[in-house]
C-alpha atoms as a PDB file:
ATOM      1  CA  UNK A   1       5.030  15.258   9.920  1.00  0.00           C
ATOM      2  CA  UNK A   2       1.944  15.066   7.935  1.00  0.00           C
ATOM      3  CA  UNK A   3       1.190  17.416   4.858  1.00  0.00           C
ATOM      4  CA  UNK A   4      -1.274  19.812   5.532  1.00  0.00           C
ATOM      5  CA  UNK A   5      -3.829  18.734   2.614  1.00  0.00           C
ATOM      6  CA  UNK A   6      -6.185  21.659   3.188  1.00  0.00           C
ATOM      7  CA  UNK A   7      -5.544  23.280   0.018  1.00  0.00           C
ATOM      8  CA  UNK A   8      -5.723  20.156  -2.476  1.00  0.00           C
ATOM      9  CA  UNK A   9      -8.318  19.889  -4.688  1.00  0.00           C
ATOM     10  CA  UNK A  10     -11.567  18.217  -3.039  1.00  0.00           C
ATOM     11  CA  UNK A  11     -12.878  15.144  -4.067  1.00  0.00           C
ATOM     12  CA  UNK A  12     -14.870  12.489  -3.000  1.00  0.00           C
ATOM     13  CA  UNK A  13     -13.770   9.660  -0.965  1.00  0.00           C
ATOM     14  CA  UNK A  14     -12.687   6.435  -1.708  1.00  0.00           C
ATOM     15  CA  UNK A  15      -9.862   4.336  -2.985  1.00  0.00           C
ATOM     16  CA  UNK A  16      -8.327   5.807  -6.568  1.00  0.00           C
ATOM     17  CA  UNK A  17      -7.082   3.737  -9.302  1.00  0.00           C
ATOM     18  CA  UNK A  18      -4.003   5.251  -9.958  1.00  0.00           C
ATOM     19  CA  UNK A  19      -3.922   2.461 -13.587  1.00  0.00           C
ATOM     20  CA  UNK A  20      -4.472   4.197 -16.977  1.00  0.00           C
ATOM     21  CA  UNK A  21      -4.838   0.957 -18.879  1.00  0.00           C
ATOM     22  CA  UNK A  22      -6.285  -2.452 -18.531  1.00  0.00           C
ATOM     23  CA  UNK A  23      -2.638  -3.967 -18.818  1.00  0.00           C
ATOM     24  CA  UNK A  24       0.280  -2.137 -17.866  1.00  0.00           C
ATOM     25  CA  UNK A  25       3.990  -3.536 -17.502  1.00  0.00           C
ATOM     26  CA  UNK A  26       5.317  -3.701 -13.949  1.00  0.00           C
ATOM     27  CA  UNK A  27       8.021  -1.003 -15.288  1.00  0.00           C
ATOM     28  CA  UNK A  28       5.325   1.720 -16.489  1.00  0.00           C
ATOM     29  CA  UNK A  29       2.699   3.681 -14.229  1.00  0.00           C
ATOM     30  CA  UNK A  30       2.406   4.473 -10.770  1.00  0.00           C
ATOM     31  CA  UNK A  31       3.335   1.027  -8.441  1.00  0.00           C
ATOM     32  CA  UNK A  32       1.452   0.138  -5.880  1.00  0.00           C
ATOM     33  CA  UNK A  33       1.089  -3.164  -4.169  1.00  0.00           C
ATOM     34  CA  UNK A  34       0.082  -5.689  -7.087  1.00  0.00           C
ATOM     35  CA  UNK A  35      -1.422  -2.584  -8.700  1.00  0.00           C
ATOM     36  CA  UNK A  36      -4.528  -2.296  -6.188  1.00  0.00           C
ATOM     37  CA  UNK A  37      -6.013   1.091  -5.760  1.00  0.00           C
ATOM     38  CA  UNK A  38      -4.562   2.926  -3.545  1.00  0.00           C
ATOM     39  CA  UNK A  39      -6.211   4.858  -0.557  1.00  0.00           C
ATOM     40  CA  UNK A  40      -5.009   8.184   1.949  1.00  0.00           C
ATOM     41  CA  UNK A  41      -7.034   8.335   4.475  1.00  0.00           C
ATOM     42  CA  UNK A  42      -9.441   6.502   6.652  1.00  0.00           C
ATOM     43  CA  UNK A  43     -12.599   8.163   4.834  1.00  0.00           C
ATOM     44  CA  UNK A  44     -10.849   6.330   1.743  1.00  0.00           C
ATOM     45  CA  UNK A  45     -10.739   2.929   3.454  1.00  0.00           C
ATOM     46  CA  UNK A  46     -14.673   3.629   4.990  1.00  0.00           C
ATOM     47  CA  UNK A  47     -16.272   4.722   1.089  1.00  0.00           C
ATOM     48  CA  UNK A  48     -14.150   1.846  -0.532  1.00  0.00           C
ATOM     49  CA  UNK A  49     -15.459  -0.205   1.815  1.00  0.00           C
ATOM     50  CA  UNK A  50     -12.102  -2.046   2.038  1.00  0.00           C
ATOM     51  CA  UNK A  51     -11.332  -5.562   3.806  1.00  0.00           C
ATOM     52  CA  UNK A  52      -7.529  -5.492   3.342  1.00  0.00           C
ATOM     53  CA  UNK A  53      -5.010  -2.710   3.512  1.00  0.00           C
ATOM     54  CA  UNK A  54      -1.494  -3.214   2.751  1.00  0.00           C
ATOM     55  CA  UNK A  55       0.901  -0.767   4.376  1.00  0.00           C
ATOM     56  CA  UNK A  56       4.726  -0.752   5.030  1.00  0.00           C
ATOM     57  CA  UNK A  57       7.153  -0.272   7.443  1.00  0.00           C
ATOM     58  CA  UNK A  58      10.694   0.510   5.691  1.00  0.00           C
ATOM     59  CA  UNK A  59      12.465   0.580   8.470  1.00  0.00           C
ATOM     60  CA  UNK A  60      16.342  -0.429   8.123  1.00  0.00           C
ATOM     61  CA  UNK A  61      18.549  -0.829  11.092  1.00  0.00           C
ATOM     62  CA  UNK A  62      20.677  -3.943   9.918  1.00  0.00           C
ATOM     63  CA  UNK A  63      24.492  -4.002  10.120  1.00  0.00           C
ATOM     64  CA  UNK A  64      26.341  -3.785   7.160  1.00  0.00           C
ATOM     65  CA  UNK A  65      24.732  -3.791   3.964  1.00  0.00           C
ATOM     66  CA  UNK A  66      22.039  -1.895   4.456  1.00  0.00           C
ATOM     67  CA  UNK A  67      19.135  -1.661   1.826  1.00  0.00           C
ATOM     68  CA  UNK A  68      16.160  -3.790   3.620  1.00  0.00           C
ATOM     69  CA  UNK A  69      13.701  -0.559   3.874  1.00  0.00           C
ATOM     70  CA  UNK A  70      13.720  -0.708  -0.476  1.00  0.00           C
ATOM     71  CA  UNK A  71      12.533  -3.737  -0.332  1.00  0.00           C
ATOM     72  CA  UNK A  72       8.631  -2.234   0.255  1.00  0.00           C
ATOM     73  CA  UNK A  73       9.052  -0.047  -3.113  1.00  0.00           C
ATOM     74  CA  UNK A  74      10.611  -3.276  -4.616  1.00  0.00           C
ATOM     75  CA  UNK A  75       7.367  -5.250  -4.019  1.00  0.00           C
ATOM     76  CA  UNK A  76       5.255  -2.485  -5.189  1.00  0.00           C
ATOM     77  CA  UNK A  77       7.557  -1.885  -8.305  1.00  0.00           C
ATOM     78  CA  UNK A  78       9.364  -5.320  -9.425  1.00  0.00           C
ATOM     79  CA  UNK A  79      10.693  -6.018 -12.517  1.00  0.00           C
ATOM     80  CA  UNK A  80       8.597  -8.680 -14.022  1.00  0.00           C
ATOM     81  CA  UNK A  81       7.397  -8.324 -17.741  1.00  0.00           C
ATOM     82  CA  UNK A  82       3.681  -9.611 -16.467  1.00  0.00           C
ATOM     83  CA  UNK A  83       0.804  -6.709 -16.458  1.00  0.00           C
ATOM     84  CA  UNK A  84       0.303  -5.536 -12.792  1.00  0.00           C
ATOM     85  CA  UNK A  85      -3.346  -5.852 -12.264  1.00  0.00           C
ATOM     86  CA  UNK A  86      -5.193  -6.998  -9.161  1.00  0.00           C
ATOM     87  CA  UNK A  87      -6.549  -9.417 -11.059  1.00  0.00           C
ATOM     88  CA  UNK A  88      -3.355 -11.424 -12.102  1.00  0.00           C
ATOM     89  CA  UNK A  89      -2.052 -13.239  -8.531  1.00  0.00           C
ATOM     90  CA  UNK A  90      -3.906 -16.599  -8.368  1.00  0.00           C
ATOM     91  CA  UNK A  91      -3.378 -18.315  -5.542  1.00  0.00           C
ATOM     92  CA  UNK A  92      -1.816 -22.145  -6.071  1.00  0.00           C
ATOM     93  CA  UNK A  93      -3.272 -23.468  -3.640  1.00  0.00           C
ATOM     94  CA  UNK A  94      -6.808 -22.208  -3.379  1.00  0.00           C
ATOM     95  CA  UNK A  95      -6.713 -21.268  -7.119  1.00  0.00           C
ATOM     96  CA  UNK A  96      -8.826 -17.903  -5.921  1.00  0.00           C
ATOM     97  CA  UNK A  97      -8.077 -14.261  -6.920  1.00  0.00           C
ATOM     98  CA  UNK A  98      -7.799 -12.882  -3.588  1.00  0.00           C
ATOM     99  CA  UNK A  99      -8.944  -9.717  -5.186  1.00  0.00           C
ATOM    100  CA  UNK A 100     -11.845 -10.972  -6.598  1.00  0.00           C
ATOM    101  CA  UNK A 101     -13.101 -12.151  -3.201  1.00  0.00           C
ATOM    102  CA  UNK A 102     -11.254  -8.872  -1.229  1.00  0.00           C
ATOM    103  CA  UNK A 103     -11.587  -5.363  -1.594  1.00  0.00           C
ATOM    104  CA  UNK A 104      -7.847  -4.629  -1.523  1.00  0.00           C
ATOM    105  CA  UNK A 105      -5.686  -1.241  -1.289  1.00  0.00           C
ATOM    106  CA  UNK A 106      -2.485  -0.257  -0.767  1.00  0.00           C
ATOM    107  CA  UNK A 107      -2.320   2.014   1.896  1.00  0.00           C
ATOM    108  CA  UNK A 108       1.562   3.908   2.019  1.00  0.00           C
ATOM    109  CA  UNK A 109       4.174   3.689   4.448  1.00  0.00           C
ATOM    110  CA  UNK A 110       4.467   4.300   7.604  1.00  0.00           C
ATOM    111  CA  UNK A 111       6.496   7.395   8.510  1.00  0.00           C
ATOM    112  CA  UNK A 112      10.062   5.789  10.255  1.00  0.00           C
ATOM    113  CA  UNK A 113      12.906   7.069  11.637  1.00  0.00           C
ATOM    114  CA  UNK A 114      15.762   5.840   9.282  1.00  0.00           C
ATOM    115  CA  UNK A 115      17.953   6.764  12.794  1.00  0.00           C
ATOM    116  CA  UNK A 116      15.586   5.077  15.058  1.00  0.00           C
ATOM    117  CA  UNK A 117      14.301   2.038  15.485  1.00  0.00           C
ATOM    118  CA  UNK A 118      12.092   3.166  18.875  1.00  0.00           C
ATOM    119  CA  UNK A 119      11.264   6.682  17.250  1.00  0.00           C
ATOM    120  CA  UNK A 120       9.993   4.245  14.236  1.00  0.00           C
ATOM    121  CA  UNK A 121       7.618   2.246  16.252  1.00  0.00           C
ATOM    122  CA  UNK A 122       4.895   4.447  16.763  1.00  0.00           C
ATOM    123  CA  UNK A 123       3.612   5.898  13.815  1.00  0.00           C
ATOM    124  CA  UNK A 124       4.282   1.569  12.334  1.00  0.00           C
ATOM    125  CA  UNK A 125       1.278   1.306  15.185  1.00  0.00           C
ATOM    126  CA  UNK A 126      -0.425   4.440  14.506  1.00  0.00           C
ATOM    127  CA  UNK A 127      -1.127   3.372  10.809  1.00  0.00           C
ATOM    128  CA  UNK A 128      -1.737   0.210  12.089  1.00  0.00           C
ATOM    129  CA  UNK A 129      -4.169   1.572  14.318  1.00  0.00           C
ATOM    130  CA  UNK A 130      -5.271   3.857  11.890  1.00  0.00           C
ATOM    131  CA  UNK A 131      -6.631   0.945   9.558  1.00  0.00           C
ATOM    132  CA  UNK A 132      -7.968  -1.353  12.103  1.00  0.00           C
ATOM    133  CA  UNK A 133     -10.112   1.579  13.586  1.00  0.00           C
ATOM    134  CA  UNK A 134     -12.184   1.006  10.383  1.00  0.00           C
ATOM    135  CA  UNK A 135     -12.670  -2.248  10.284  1.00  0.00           C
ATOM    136  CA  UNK A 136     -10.090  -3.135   7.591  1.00  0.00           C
ATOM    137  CA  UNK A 137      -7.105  -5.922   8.152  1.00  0.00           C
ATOM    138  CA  UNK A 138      -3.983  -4.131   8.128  1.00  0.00           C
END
């Protein structure tokens, strides 16, 4: 179920920097995916005109050890000393920034069923759908 956002403050769309400083640890701040911006809604993704949003599906229905559906906040959050800025991932092959040529944001999780893999499915498609609708790559 979605949160009724009615009563939060208004602002104006777009994708917010949730980064205080230029260079912050992995460990400190708010994680998001490499430390890109991060964006709720689809009038976020449409005023940050944004090419790329990465979302996640946590979803966890292994045998056994469980523990797969961390593995989203684990990427957002590892433990590397390095700053987490967008601009630090170089690619080794291309040696680009893909966030110097992309307008990249992190975009949340989808909202699973930790009991259900087919009650999962369709909100994974709805965000899906949800980003694609405005022209971004999900």
């Amino acid at each position: 179920m979605e949160l009724d956002r009615s009563h939060d403050p208004q602002r104006e769309p777009g994708p917010i920097n949730l980064q205080r400083y230029a260079f912050d640890p992995t460990y400190a701040g708010i994680a998001t995916f490499f430390g890109v911006p991060l964006c709720l809604n689809q009038d976020d993704l449409r005023a940050g005109h944004v090419d790329v949003a990465v979302l996640g599906a946590p979803v966890d229905m292994g045998l056994g050890h469980r523990g797969a559906a961390y593995g989203l906040r684990a990427l957002r959050g590892d433990e590397r000393i390095l700053p987490n800025t967008p601009k630090t991932p170089v690619s080794p092959s291309t040696r680009i920034r893909p966030c110097d040529e992309l307008t990249v944001v992190d975009y949340g999780d989808a909202a699973v069923d930790p009991f259900s893999i087919d009650n999962s499915m369709e909100p994974i498609r709805a965000l899906v759908r949800e980003i694609a609708e405005t022209g971004a790559i999900p």
